[in-house]
C-alpha atoms as a PDB file:
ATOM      1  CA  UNK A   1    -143.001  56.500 -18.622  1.00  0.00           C
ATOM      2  CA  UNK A   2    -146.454  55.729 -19.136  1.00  0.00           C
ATOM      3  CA  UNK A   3    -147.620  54.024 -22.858  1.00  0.00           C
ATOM      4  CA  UNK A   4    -150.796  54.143 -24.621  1.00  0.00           C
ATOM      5  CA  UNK A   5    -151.684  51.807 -27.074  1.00  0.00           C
ATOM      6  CA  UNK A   6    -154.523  51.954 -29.303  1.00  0.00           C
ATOM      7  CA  UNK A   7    -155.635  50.694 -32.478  1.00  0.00           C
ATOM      8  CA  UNK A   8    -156.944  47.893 -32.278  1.00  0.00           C
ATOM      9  CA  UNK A   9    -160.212  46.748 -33.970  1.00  0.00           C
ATOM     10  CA  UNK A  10    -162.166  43.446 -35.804  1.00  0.00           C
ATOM     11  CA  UNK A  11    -161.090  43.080 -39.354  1.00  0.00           C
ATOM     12  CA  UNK A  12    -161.065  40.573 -41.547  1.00  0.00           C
ATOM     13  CA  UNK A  13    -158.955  37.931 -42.468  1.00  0.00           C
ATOM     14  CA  UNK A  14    -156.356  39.299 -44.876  1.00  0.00           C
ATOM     15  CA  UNK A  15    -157.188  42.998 -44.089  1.00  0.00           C
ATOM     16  CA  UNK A  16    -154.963  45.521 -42.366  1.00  0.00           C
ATOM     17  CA  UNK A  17    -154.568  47.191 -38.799  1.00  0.00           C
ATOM     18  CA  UNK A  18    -151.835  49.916 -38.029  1.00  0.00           C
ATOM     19  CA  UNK A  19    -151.320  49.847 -34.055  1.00  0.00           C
ATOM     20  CA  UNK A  20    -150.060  53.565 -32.364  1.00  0.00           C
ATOM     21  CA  UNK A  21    -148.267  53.744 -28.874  1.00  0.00           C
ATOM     22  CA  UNK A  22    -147.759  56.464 -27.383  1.00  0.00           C
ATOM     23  CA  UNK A  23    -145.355  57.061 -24.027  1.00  0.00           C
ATOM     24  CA  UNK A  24    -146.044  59.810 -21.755  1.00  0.00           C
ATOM     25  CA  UNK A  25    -142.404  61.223 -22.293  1.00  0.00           C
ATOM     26  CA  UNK A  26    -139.685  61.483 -24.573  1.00  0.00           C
ATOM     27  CA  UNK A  27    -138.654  58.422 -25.963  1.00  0.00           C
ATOM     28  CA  UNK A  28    -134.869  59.927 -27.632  1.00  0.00           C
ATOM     29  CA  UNK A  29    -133.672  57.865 -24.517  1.00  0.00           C
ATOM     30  CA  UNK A  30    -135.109  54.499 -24.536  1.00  0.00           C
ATOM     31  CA  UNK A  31    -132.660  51.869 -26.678  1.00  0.00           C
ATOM     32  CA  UNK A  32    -135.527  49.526 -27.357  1.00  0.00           C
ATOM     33  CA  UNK A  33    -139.285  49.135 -27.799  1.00  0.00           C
ATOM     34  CA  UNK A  34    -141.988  46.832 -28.631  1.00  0.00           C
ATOM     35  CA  UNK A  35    -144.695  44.949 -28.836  1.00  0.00           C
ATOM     36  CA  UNK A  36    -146.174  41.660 -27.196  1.00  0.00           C
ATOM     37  CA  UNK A  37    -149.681  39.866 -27.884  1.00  0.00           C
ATOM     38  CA  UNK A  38    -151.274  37.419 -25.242  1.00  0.00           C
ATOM     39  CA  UNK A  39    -154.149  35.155 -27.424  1.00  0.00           C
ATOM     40  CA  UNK A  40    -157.085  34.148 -25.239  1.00  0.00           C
ATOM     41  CA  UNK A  41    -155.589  30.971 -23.293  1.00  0.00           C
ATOM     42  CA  UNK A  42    -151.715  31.130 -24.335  1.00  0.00           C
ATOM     43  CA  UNK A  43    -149.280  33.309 -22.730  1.00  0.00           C
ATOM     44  CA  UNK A  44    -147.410  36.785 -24.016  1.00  0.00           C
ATOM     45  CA  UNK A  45    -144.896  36.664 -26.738  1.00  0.00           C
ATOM     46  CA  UNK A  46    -142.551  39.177 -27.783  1.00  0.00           C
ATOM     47  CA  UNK A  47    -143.950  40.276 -31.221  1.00  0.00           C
ATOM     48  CA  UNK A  48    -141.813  42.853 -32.489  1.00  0.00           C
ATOM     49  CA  UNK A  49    -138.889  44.953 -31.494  1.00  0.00           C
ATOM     50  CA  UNK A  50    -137.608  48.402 -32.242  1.00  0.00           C
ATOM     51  CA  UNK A  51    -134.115  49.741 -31.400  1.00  0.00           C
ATOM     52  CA  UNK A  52    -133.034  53.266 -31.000  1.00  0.00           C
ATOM     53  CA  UNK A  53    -130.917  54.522 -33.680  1.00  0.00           C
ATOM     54  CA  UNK A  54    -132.147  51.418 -36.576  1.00  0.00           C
ATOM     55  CA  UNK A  55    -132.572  47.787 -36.195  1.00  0.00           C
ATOM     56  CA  UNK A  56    -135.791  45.911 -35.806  1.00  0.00           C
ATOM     57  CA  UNK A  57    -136.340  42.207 -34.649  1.00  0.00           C
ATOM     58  CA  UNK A  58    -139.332  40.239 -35.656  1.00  0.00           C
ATOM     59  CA  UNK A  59    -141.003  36.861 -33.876  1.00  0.00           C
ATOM     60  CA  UNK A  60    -141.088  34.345 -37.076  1.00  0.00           C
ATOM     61  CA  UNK A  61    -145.346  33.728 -36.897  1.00  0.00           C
ATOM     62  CA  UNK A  62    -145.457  37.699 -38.345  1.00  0.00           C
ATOM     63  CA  UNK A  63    -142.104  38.375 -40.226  1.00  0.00           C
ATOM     64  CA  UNK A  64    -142.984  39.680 -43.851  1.00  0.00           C
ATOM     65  CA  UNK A  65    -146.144  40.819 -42.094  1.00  0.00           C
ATOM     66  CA  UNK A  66    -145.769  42.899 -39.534  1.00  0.00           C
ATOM     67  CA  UNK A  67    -143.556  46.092 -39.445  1.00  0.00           C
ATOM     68  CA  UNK A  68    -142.638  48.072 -36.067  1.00  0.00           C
ATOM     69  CA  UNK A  69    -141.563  51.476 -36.584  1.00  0.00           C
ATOM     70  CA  UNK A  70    -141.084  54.741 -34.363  1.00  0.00           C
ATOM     71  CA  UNK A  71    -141.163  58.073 -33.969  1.00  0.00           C
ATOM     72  CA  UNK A  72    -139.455  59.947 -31.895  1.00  0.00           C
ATOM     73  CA  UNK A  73    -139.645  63.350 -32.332  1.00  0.00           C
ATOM     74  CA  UNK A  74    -143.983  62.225 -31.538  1.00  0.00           C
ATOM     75  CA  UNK A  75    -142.817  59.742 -28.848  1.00  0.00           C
ATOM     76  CA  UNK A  76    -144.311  57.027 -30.688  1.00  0.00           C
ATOM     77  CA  UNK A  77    -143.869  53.483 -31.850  1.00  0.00           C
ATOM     78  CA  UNK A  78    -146.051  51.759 -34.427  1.00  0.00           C
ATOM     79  CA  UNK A  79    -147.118  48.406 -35.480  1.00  0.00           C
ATOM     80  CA  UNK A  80    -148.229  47.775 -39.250  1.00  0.00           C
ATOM     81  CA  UNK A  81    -150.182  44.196 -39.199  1.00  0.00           C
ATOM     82  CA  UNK A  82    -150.721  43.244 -42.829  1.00  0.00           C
ATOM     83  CA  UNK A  83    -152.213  39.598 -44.372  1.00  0.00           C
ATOM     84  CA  UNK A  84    -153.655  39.411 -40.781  1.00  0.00           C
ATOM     85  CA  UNK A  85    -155.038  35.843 -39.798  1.00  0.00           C
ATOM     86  CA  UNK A  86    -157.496  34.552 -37.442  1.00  0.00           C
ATOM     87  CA  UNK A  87    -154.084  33.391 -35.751  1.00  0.00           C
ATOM     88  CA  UNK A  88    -153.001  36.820 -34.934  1.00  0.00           C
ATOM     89  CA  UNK A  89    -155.877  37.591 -32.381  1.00  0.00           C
ATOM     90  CA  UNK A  90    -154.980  39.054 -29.412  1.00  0.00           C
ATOM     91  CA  UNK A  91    -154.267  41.579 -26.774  1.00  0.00           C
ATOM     92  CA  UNK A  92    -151.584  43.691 -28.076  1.00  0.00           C
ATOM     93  CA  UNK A  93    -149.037  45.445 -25.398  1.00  0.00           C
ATOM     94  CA  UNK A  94    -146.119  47.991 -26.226  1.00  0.00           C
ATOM     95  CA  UNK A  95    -143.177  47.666 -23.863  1.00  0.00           C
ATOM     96  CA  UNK A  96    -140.668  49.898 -23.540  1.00  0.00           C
ATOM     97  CA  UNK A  97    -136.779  49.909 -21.654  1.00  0.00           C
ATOM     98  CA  UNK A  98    -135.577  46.082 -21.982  1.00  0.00           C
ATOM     99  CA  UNK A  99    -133.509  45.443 -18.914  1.00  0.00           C
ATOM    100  CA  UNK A 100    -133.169  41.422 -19.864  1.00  0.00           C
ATOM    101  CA  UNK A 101    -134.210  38.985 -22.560  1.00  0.00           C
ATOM    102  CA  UNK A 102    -137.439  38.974 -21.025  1.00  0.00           C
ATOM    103  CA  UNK A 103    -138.099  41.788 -18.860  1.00  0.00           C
ATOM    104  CA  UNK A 104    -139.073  45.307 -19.619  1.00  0.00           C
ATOM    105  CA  UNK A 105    -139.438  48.423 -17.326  1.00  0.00           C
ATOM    106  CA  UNK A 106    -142.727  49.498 -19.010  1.00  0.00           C
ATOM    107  CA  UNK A 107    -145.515  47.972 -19.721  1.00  0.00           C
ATOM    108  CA  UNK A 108    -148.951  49.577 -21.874  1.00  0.00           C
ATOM    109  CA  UNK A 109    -152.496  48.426 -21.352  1.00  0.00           C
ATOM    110  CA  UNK A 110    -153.508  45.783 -24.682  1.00  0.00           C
ATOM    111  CA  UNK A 111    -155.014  46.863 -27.501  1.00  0.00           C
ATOM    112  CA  UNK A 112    -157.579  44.160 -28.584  1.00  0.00           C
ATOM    113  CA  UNK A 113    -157.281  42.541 -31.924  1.00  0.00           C
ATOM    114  CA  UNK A 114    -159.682  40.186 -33.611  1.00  0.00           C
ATOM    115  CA  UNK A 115    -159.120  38.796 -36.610  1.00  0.00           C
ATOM    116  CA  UNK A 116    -162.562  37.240 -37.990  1.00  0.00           C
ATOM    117  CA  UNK A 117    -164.923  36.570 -40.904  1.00  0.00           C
END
């Protein structure tokens, strides 16, 4: 499956950004989904996770923050970044199909987010 993230933008500190993934397939199949961010000089961290059929999973830097969603019947996932801080900028990736803690079958290109006065 093939996932295309978009979304992302320059906005303020405190302001607002709604990320949108989209796979190249149907997505009815794949247990979990998510999202990882790479800052300039650090290395990728799991962000958010969404699991088929309910259940969500949250790193604690954006919990109360951030929500993932998704769609399925649009083959979708979504991540709502609220109270955004200069702390959250980064290269956003969706994932999709965990096969370990750590691993994923399916990887996005990033979606750049900077979060700047």
């Amino acid at each position: 499956v093939q996932l295309q993230a978009s979304g992302g933008d320059l906005v303020q500190p405190g302001g607002s950004l709604r990320l949108s993934c989209a796979a190249s397939r149907s997505i009815s199949s794949i247990g979990t989904m998510g999202w990882y961010r790479q800052a300039p000089g650090k290395q990728r961290d799991l962000v958010a996770t969404t699991i088929n059929g309910g259940g969500t999973t949250y790193a604690d830097s954006v919990k109360g923050r951030f929500t993932i969603s998704r769609d399925n019947a649009k083959n979708m996932i979504f991540l709502q970044m609220n109270s955004l801080e200069p702390e959250d900028t980064a290269v956003y990736y969706c994932v999709a199909q965990r096969t370990s803690l750590t691993t994923w079958n399916y990887w996005g290109q990033g979606t750049l987010v900077t979060v700047s006065s």
